[in-house]
Protein backbone atom coordinates (compact mmCIF):
# COMPACT_ATOMS: atom_id res chain seq x y z
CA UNK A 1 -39.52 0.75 4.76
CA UNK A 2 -38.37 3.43 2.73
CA UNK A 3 -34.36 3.71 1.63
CA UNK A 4 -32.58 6.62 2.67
CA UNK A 5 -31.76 9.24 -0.59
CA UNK A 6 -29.68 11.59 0.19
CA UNK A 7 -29.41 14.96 -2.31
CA UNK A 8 -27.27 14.93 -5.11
CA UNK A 9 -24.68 17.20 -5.17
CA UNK A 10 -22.45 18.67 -7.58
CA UNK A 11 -18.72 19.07 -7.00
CA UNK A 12 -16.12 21.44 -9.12
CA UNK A 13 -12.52 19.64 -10.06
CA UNK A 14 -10.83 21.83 -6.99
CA UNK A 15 -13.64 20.22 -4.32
CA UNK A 16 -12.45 16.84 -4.83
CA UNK A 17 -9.51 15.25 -2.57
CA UNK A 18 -5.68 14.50 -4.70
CA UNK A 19 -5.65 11.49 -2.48
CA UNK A 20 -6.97 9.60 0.66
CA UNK A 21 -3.97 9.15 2.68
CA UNK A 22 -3.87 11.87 5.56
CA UNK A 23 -2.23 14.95 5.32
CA UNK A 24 -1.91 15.69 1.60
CA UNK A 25 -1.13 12.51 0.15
CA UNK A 26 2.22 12.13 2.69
CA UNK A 27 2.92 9.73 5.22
CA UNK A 28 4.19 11.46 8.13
CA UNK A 29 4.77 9.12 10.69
CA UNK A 30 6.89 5.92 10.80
CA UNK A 31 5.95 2.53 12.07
CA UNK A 32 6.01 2.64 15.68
CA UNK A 33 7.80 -0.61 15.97
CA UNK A 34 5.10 -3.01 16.44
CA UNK A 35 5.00 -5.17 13.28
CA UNK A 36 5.98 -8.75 13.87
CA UNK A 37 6.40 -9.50 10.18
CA UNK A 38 7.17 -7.91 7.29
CA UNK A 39 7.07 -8.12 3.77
CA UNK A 40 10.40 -9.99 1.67
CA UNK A 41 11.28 -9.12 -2.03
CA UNK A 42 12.77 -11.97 -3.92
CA UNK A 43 14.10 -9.49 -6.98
CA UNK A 44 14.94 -13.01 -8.70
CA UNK A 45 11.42 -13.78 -8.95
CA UNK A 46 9.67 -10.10 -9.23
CA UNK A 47 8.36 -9.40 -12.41
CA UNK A 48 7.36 -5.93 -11.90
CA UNK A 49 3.73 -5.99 -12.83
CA UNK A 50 2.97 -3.49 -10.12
CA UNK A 51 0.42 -5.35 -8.59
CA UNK A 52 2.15 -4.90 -4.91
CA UNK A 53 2.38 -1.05 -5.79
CA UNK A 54 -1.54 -0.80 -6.36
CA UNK A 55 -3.16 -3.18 -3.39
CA UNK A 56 -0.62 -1.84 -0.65
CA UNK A 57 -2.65 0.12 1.42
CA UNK A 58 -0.21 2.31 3.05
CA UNK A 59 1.22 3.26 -0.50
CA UNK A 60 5.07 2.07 0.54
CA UNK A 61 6.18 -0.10 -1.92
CA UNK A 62 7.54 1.85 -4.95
CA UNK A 63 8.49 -0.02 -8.50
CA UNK A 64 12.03 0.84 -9.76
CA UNK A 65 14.22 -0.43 -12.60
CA UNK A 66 11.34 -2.88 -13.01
CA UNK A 67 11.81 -4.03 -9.14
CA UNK A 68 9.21 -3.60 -6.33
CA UNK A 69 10.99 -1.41 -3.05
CA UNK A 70 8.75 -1.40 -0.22
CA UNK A 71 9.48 1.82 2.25
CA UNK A 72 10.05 -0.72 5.86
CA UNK A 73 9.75 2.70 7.97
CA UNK A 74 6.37 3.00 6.83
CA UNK A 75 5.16 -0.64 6.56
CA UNK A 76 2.40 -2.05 8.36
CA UNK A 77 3.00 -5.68 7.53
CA UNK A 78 -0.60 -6.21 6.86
CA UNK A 79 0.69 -9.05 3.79
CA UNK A 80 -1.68 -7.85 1.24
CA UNK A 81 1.75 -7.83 -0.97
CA UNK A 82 2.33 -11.19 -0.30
CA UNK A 83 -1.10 -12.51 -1.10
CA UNK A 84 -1.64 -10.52 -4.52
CA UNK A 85 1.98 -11.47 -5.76
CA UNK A 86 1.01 -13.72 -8.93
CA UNK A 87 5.15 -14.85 -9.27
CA UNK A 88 5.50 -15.26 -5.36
CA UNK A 89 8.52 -12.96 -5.27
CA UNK A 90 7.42 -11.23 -1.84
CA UNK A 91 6.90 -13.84 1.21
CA UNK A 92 6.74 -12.64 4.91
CA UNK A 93 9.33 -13.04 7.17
CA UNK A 94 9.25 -12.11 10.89
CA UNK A 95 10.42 -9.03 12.15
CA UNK A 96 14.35 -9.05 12.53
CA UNK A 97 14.68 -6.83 16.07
């Protein structure tokens, strides 16, 4: 069986996308309300190694003053946060309604 080659192509600097979130690089629509748990910042423990900032998926959690912020309108509580967070400053907490 022979593997599949596909052509090589050659792209110029404007070809290739700023980002991979939809819509320019913007979130545009909030969380629709279904989460059932969400990510918790213990600003005690948070060391602000910006690990949280690079793994999140959705791109909502923002390091300031040295802190981790996560954006809760766009969260998806997926918990990669939580599991990548070396100091264990960010646990998940259920949804408060």
């Amino acid at each position: 069986m022979k593997p599949y080659v596909r052509e090589k192509k050659s792209f110029t600097q404007s070809e290739i996308p700023q980002s991979t979130c939809f819509e320019g690089g913007y979130l545009v629509s909030v969380n629709s309300g279904w989460r059932s748990i969400r990510p918790e910042i213990d600003t005690n423990k948070c060391v602000g190694c910006e690990q949280c900032y690079l793994y999140c998926p959705d791109g909502v959690i923002s390091v300031k003053e040295g802190k981790a912020q996560i954006d809760y309108d766009f969260c998806k509580g997926c918990g990669i946060c939580s599991k990548i967070c070396r100091p264990g400053a960010i646990r998940m907490e259920a949804e408060h309604k």
